[in-house]
C-alpha atoms as a PDB file:
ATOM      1  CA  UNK A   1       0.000   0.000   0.000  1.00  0.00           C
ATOM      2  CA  UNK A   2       0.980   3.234  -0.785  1.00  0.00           C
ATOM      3  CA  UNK A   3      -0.033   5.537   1.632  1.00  0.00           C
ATOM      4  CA  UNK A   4       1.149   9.607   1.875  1.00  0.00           C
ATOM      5  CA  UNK A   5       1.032  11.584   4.868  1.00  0.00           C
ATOM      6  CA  UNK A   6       2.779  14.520   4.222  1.00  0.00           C
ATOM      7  CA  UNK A   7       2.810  18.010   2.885  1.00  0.00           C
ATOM      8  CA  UNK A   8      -0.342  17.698   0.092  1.00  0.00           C
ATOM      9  CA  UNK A   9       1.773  20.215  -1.764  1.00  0.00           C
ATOM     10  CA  UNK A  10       4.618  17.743  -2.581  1.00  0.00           C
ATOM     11  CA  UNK A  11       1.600  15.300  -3.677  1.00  0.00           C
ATOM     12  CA  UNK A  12       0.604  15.187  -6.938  1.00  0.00           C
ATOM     13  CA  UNK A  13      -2.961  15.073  -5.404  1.00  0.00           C
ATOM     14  CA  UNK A  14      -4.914  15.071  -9.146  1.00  0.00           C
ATOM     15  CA  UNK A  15      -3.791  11.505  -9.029  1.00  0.00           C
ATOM     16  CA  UNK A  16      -4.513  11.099  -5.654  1.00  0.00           C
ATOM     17  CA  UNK A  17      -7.647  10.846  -3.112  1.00  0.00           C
ATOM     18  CA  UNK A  18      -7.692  12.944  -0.344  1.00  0.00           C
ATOM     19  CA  UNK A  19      -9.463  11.746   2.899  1.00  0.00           C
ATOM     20  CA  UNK A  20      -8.396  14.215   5.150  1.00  0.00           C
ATOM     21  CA  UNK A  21      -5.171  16.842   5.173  1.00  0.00           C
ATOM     22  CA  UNK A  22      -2.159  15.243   4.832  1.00  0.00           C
ATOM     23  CA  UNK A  23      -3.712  12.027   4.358  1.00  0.00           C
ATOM     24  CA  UNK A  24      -3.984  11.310   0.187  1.00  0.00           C
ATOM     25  CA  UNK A  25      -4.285   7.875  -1.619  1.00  0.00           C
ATOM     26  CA  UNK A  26      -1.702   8.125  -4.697  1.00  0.00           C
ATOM     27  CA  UNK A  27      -3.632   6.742  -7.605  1.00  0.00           C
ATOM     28  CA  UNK A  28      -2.821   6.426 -11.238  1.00  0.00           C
ATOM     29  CA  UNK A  29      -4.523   8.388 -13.653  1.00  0.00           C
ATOM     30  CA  UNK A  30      -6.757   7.041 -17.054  1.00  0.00           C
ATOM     31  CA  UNK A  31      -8.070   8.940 -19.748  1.00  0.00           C
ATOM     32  CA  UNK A  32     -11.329   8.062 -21.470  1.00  0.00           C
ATOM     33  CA  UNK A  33     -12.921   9.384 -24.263  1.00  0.00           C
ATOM     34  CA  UNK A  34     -16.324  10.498 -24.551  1.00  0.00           C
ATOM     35  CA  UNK A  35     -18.634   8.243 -24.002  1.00  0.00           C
ATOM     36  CA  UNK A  36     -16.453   5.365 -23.061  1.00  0.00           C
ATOM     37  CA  UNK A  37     -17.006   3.212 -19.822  1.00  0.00           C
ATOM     38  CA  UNK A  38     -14.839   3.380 -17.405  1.00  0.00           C
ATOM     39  CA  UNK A  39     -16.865   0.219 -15.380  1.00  0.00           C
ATOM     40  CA  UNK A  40     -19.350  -1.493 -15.989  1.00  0.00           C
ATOM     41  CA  UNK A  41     -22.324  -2.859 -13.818  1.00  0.00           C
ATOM     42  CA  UNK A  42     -21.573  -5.869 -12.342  1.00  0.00           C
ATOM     43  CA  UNK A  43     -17.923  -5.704 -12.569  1.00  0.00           C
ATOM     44  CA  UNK A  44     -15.380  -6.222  -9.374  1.00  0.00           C
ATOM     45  CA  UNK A  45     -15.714  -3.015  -7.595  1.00  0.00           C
ATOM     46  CA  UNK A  46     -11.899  -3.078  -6.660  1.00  0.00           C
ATOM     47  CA  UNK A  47     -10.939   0.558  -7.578  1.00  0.00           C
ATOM     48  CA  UNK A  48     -12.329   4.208  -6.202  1.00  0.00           C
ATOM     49  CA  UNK A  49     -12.014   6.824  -8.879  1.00  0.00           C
ATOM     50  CA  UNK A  50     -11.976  10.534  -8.565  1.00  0.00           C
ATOM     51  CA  UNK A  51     -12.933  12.692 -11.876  1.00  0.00           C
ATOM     52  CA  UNK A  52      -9.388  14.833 -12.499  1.00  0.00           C
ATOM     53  CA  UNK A  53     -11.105  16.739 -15.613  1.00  0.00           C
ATOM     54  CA  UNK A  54     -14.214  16.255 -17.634  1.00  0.00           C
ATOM     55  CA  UNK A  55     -17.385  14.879 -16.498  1.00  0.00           C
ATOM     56  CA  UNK A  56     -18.265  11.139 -15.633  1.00  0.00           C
ATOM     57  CA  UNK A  57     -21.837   9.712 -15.329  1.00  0.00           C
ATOM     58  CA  UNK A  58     -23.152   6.758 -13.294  1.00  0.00           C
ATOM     59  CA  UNK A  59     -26.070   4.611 -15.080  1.00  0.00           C
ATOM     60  CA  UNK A  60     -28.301   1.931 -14.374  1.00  0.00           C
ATOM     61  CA  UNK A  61     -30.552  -0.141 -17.149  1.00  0.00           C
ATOM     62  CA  UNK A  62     -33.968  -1.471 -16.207  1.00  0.00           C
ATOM     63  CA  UNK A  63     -34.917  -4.785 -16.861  1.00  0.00           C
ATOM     64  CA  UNK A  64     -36.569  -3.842 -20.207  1.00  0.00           C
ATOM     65  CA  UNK A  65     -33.259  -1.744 -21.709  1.00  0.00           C
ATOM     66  CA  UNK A  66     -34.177   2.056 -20.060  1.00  0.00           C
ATOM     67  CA  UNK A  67     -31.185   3.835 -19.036  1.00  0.00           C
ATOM     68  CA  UNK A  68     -31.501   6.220 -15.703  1.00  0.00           C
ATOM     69  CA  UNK A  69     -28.740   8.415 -14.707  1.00  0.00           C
ATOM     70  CA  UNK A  70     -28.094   8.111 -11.246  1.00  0.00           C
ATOM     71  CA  UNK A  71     -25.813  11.077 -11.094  1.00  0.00           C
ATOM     72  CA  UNK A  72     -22.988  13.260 -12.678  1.00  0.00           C
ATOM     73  CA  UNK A  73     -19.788  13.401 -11.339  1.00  0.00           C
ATOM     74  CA  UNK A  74     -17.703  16.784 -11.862  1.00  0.00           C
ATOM     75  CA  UNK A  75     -13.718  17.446 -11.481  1.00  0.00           C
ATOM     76  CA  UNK A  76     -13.224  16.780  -7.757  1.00  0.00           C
ATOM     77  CA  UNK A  77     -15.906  13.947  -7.350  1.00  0.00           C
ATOM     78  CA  UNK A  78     -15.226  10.767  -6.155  1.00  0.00           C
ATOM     79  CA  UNK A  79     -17.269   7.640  -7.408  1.00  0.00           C
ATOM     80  CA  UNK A  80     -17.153   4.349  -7.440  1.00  0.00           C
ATOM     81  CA  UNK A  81     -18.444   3.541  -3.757  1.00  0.00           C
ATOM     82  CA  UNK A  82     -20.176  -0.167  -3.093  1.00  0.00           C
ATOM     83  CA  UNK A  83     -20.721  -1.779  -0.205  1.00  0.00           C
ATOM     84  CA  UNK A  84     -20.392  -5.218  -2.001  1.00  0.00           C
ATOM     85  CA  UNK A  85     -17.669  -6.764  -3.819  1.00  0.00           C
ATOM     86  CA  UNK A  86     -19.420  -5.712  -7.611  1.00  0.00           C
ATOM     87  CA  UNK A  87     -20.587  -2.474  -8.998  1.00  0.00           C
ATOM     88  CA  UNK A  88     -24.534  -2.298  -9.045  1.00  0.00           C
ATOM     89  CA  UNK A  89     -24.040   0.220 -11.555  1.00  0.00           C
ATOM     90  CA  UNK A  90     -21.843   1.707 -14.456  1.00  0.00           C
ATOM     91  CA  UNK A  91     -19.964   4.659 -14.836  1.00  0.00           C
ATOM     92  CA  UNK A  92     -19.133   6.596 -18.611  1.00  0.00           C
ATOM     93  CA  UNK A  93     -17.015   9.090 -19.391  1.00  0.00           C
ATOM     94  CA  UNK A  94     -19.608  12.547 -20.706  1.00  0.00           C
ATOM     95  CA  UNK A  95     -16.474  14.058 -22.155  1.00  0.00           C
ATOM     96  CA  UNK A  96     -12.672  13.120 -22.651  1.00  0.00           C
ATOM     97  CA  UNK A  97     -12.172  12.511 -18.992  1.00  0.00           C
ATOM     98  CA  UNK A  98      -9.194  12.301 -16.802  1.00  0.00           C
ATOM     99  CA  UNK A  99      -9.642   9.411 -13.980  1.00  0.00           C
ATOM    100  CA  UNK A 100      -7.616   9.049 -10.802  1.00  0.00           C
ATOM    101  CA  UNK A 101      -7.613   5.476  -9.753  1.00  0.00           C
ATOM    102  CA  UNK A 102      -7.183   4.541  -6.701  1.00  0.00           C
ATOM    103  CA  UNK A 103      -6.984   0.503  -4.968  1.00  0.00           C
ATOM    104  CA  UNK A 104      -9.772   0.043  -2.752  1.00  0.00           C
ATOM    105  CA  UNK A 105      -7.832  -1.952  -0.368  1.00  0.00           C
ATOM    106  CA  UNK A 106      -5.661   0.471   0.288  1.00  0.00           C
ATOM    107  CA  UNK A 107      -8.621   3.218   1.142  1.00  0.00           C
ATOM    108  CA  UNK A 108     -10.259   0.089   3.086  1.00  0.00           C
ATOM    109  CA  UNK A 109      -6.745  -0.614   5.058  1.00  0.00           C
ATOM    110  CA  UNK A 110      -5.828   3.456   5.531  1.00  0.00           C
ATOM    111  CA  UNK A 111      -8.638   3.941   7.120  1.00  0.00           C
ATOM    112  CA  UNK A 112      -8.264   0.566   9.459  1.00  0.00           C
ATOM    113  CA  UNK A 113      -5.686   2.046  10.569  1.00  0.00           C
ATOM    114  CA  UNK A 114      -6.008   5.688  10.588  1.00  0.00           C
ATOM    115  CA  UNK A 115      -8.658   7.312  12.496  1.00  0.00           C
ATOM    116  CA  UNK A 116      -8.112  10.431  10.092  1.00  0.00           C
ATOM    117  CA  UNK A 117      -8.263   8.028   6.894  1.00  0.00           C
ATOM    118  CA  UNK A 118     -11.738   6.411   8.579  1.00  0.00           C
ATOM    119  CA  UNK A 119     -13.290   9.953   8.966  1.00  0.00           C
ATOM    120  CA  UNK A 120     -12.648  11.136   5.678  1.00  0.00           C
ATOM    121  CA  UNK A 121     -14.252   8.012   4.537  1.00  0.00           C
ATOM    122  CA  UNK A 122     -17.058   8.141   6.251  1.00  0.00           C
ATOM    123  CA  UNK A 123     -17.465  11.687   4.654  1.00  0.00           C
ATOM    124  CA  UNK A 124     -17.431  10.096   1.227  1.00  0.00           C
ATOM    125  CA  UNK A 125     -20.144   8.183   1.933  1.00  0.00           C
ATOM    126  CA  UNK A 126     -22.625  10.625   3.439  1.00  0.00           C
ATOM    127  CA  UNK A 127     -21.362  12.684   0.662  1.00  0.00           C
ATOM    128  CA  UNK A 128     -22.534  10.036  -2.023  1.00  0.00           C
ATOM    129  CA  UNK A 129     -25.709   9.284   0.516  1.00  0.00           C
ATOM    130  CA  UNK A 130     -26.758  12.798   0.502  1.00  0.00           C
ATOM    131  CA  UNK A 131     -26.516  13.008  -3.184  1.00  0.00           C
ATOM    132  CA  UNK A 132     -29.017   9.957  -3.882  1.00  0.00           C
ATOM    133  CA  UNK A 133     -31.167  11.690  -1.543  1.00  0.00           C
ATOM    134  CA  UNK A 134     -31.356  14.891  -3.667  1.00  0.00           C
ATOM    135  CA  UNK A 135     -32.051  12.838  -6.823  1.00  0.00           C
ATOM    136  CA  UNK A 136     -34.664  11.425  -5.162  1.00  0.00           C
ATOM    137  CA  UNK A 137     -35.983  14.670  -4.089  1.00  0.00           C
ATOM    138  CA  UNK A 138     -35.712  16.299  -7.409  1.00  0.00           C
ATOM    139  CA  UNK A 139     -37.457  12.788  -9.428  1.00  0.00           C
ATOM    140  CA  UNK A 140     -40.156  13.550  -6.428  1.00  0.00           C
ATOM    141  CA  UNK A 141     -41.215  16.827  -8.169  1.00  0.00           C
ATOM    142  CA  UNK A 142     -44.879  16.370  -9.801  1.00  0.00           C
ATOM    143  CA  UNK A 143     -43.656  18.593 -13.439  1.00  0.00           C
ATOM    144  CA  UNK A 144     -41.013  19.035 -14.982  1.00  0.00           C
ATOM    145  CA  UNK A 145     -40.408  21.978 -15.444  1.00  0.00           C
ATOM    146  CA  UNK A 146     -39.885  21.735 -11.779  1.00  0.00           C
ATOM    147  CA  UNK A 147     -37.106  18.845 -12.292  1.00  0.00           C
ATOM    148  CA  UNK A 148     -35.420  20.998 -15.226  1.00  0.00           C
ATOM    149  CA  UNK A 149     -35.373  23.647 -12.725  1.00  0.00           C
ATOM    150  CA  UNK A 150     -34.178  21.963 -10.131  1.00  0.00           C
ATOM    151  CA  UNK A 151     -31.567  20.435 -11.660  1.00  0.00           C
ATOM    152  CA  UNK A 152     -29.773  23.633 -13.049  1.00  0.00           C
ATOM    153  CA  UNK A 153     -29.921  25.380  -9.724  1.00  0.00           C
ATOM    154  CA  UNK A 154     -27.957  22.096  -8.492  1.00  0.00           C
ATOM    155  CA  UNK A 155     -25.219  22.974 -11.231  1.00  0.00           C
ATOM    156  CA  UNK A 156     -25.155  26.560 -11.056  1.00  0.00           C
ATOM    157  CA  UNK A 157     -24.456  26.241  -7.110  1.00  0.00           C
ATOM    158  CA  UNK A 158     -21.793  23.337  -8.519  1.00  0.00           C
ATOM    159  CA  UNK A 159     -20.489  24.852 -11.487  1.00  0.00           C
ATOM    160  CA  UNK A 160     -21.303  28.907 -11.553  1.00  0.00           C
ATOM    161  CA  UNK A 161     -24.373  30.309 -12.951  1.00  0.00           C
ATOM    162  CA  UNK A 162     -24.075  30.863 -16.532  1.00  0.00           C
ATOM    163  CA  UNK A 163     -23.475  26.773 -17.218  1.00  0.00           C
ATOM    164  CA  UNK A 164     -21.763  25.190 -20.202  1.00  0.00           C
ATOM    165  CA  UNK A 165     -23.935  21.705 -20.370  1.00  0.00           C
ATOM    166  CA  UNK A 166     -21.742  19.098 -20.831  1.00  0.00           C
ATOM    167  CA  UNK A 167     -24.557  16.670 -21.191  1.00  0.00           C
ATOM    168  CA  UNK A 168     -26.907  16.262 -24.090  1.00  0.00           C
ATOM    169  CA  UNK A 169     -30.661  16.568 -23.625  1.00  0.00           C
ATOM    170  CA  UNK A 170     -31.203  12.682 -23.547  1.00  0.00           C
ATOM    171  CA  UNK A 171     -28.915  12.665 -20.924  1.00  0.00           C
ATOM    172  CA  UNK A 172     -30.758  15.077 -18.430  1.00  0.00           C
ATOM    173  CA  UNK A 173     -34.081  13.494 -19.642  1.00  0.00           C
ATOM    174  CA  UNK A 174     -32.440  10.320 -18.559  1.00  0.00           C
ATOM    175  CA  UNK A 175     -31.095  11.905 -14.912  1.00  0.00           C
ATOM    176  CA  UNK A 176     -34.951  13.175 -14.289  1.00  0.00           C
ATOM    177  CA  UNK A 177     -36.930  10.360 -15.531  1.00  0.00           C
ATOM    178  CA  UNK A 178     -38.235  12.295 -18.478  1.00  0.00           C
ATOM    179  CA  UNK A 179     -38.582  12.473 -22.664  1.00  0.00           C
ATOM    180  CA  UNK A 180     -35.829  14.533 -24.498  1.00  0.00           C
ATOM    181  CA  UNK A 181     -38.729  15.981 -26.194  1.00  0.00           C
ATOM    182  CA  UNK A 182     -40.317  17.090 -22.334  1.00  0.00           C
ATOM    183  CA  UNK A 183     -36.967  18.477 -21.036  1.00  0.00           C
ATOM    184  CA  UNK A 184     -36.388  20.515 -24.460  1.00  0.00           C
ATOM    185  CA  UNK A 185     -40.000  22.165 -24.007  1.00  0.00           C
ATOM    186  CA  UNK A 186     -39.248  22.975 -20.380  1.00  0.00           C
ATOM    187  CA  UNK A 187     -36.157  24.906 -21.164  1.00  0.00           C
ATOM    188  CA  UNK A 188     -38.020  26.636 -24.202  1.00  0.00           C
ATOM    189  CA  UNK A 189     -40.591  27.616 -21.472  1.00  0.00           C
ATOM    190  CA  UNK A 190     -37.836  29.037 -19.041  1.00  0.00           C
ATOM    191  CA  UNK A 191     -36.093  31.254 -21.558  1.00  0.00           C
ATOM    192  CA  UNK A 192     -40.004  32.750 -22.894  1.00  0.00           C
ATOM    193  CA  UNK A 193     -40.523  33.636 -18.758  1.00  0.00           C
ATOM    194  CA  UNK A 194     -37.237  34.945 -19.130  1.00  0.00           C
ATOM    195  CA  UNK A 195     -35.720  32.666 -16.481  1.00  0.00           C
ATOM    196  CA  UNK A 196     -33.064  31.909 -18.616  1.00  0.00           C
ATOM    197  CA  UNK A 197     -31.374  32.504 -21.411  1.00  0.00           C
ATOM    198  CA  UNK A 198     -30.285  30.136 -24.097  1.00  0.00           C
ATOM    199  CA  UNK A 199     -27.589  31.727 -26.271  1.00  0.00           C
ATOM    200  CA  UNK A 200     -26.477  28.168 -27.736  1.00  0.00           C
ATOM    201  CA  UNK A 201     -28.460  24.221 -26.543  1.00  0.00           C
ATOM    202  CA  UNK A 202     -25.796  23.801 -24.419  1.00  0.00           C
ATOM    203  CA  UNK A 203     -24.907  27.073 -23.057  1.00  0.00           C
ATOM    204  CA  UNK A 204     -27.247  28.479 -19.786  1.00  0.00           C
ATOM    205  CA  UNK A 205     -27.824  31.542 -18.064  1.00  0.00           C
ATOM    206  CA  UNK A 206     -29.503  31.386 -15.390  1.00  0.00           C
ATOM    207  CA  UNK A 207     -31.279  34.929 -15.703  1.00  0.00           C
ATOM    208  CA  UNK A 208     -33.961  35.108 -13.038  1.00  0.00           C
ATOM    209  CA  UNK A 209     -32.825  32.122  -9.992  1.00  0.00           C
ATOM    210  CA  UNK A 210     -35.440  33.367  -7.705  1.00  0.00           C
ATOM    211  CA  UNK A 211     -37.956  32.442 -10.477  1.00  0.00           C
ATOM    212  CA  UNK A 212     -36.264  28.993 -10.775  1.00  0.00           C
ATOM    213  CA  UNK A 213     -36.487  28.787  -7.282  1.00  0.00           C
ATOM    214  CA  UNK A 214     -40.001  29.657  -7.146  1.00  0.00           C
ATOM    215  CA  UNK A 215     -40.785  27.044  -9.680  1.00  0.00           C
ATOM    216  CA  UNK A 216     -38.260  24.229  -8.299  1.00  0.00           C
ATOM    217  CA  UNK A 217     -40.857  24.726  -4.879  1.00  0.00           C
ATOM    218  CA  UNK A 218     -44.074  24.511  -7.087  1.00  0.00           C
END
């Protein structure tokens, strides 16, 4: 195992995952292109990764072939946690990606042994616990337009408010259990109220957040 506890600034810590200060996992680092899996659902779950650069998304099919989105993971993220041995779900690349990879015995034997490694692990996984619980929240809205709305408050408070997408339509409809065709008609609705403002598909400003907001709440 190869464990650092020293001065994160001698670290290379983009190939690395940080459970506490001075406490950092040295990984090595994968590239994937878009749309390339980087695991895949039922697959030894024998690696944590951390998104370096780009964007990652974690899928699920249904028994009859639907794909759901369970979330999207942005530089910084960590993903990857089971409690089991396999992956109950698969992970893709959005865009090129950067990957740290990191052994999850060594997390699982830092953290044994560390009580600074065990806390920063247990923050992972309220951090990944508290995400599913949002999803749920925001697939618990009644319209859409109050899921579409939801959802780009959550990436303007991750990202900044005027949002490059790096997602296509069918893969937000897919992240709030809706049709490309629904999610395209909610944003058309936002821009007319002025909301926001579209100035290409994939670029968003939000214009009015307190009417987002208001409508997120409806």
């Amino acid at each position: 195992m190869t464990t650092h506890r020293t001065d994160p600034i001698q670290l290379p810590v983009s190939d690395a995952i940080v459970l506490a200060p001075g406490v950092a996992l040295q990984g090595t680092r994968r590239r994937f292109v878009r749309n390339e899996e980087v695991f895949g659902e039922g697959e030894a779950a024998d690696h944590l990764y951390r998104v370096v650069a780009g964007v990652v998304r974690t899928i699920r099919f249904s028994c009859d072939g639907r794909r759901q989105i369970l979330a999207f993971h942005f530089p910084g993220d960590v993903f990857g946690l089971e409690a089991g041995p396999r992956h109950g779900y698969a992970a893709e690349a959005v865009t090129d990606a950067s990957v740290a990879v990191v052994r999850r015995s060594m997390i699982e034997t830092a953290a044994a042994r560390d009580p600074l490694a065990a806390q920063g692990l247990l923050r992972l996984v309220t951090s990944h616990l508290t995400q599913s619980q949002e999803h749920v929240l925001v697939l618990g809205r009644k319209g859409a337009g109050e899921r579409v709305a939801a959802f780009l408050l959550q990436l303007a408070d991750r990202v900044r408010p005027d949002i490059d997408l790096p997602m296509s339509r069918a893969d937000i409809a897919d992240y709030l259990a809706l049709t490309i065709e629904t999610v395209s008609r909610a944003f058309t609705q936002m821009e007319r109220d002025q909301a926001i403002d579209l100035p290409t598909s994939r670029h968003v400003v939000l214009r009015n957040r307190g009417a987002l907001e208001q409508l997120q709440a409806a």
